[in-house]
N, C-alpha and C. Protein backbone atom coordinates (compact mmCIF):
# COMPACT_ATOMS: atom_id res chain seq x y z
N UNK A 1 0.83 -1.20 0.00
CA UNK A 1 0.00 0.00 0.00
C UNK A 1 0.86 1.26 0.00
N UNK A 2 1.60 1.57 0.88
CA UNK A 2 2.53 2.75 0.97
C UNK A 2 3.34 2.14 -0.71
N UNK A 3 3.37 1.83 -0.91
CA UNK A 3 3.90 1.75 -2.75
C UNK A 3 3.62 2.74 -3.17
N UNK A 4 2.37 2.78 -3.24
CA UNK A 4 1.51 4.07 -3.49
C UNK A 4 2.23 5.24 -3.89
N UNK A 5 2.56 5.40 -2.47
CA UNK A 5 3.46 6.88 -2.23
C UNK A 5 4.45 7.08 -3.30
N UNK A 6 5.37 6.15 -3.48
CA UNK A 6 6.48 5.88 -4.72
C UNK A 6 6.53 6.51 -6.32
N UNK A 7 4.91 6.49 -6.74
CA UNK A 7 4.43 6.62 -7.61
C UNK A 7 4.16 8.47 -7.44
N UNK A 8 3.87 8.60 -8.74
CA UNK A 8 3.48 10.03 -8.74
C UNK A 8 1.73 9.81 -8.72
N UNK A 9 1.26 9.05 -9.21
CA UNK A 9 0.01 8.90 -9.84
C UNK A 9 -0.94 9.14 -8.60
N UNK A 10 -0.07 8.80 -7.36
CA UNK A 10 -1.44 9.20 -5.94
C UNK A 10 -1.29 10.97 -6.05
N UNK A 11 0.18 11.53 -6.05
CA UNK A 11 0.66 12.90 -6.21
C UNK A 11 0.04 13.71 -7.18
N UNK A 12 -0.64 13.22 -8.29
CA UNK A 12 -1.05 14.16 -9.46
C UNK A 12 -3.07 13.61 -9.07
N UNK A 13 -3.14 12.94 -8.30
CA UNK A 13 -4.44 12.72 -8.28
C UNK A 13 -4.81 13.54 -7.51
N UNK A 14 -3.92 14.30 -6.47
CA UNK A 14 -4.46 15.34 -5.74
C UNK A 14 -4.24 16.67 -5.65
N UNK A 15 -2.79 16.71 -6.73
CA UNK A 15 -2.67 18.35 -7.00
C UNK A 15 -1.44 18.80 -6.24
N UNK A 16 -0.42 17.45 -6.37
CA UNK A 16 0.86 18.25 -5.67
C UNK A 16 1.13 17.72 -4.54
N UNK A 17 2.25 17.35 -4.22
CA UNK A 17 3.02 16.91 -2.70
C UNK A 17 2.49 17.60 -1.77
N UNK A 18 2.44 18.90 -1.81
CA UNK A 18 2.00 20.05 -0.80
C UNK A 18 0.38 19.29 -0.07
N UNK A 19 -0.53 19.35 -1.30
CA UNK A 19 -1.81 19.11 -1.54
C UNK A 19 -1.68 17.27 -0.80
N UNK A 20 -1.11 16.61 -1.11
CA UNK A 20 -1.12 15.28 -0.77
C UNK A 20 -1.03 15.19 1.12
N UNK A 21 -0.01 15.34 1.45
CA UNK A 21 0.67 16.19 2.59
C UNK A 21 -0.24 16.46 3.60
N UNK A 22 -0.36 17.24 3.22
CA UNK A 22 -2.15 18.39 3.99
C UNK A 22 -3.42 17.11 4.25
N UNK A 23 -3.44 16.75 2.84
CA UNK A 23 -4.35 15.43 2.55
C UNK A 23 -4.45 14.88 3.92
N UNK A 24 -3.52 13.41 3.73
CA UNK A 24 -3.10 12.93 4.79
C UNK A 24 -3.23 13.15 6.33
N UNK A 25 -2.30 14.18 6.21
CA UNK A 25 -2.40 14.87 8.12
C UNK A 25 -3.65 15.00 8.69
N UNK A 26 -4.91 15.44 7.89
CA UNK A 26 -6.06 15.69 7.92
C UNK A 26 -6.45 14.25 8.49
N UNK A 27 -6.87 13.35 7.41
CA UNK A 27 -7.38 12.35 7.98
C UNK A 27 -7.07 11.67 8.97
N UNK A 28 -5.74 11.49 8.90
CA UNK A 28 -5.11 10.75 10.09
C UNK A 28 -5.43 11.13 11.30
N UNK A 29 -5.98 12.56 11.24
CA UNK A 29 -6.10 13.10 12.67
C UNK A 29 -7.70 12.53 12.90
N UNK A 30 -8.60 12.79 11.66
CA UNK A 30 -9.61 12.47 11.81
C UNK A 30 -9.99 10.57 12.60
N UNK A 31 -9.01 9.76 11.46
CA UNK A 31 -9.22 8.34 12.15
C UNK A 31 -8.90 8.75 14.07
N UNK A 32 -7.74 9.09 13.86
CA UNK A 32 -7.29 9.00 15.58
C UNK A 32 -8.85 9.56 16.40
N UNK A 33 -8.87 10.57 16.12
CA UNK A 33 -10.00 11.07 16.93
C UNK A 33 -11.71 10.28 16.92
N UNK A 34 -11.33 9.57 15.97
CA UNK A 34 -12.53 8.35 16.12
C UNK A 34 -13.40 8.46 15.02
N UNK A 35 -12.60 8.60 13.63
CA UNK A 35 -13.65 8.44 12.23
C UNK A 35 -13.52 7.16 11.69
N UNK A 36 -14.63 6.62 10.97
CA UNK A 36 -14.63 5.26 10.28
C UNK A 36 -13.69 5.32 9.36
N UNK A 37 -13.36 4.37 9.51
CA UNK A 37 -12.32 4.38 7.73
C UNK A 37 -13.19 3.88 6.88
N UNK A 38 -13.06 4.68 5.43
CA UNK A 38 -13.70 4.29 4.39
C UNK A 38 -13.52 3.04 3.35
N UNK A 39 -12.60 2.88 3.98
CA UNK A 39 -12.10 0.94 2.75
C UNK A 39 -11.89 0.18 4.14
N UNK A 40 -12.30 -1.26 4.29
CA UNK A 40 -11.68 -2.30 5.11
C UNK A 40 -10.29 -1.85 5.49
N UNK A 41 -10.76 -2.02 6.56
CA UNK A 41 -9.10 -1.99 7.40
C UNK A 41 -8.46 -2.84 7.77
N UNK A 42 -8.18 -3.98 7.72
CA UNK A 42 -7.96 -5.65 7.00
C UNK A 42 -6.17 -5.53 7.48
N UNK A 43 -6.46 -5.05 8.69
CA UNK A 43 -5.33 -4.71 9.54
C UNK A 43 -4.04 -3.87 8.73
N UNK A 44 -4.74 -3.37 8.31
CA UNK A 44 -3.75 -1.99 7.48
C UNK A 44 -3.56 -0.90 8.92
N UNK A 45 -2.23 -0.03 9.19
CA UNK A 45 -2.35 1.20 10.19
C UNK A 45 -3.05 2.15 8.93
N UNK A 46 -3.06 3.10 10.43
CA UNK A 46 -3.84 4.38 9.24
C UNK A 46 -3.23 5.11 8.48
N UNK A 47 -2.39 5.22 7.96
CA UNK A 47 -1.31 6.02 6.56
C UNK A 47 -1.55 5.04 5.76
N UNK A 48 -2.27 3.47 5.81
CA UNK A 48 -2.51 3.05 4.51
C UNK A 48 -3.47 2.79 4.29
N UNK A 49 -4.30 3.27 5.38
CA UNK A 49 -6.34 3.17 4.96
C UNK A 49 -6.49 4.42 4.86
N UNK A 50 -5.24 5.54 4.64
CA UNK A 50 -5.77 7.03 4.11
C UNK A 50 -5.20 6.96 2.57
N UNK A 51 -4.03 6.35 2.72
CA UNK A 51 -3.65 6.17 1.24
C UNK A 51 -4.44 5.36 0.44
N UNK A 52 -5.37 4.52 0.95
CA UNK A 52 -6.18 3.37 0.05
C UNK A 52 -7.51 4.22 0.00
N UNK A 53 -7.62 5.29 0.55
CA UNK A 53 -8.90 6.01 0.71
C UNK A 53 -9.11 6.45 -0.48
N UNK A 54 -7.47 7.53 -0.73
CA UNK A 54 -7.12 8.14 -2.06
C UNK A 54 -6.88 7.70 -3.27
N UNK A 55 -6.48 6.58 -3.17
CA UNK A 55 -6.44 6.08 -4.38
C UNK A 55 -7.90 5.49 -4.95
N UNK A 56 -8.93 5.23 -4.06
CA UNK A 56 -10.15 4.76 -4.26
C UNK A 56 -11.20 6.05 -4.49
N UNK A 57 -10.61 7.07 -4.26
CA UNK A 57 -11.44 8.41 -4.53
C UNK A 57 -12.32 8.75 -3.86
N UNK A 58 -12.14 7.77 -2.20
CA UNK A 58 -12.93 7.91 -1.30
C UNK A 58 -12.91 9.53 -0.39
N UNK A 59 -11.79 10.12 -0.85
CA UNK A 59 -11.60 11.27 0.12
C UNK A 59 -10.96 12.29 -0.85
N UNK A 60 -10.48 13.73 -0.98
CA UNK A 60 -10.65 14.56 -1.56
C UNK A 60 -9.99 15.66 -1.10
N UNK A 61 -9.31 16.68 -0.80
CA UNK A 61 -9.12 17.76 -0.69
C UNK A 61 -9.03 18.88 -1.67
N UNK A 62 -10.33 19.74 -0.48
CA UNK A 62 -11.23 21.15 -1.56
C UNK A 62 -9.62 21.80 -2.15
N UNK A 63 -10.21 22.28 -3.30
CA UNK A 63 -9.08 23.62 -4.11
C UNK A 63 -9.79 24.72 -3.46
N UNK A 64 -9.10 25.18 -3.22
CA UNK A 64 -9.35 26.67 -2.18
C UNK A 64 -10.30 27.66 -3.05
N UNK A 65 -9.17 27.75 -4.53
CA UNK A 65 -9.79 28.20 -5.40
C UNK A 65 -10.86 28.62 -6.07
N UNK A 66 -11.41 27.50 -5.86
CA UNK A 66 -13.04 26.85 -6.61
C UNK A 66 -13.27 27.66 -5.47
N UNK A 67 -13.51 28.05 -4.58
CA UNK A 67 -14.26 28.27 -3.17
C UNK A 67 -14.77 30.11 -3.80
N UNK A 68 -13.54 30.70 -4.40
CA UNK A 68 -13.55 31.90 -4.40
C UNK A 68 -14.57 32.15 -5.42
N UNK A 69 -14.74 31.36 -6.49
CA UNK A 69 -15.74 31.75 -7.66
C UNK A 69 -16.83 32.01 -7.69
């Protein structure tokens, strides 16, 4: 699963290392604090049921951008 990371293809699915990054930290905080994970957790830790989130298009981070229009 962390393979993932290796690849650019999780990196361009979200708009940049920066964007990926942010991604991540987010949820992770969210699981800790007591959110469901969205794919089986099939004894994966959570950096790879956030990375399997993303690659499944289960999770998302807004473009700020779009916000302003």
């Amino acid at each position: 699963m962390i393979e993932a990371l290796k690849s650019d293809d999780i990196v361009n699915k979200v708009g940049g290392r920066f964007r990926l990054t942010v991604l991540i930290q987010k949820r992770i905080a969210q699981l800790i604090d007591g959110s469901r994970p969205l794919v089986e957790r099939n004894g994966m830790s959570d950096l790879e049921v956030v990375i399997e989130e993303i690659m499944q298009d289960k999770i998302t981070i807004e473009d700020p951008h779009q916000l302003e229009a």
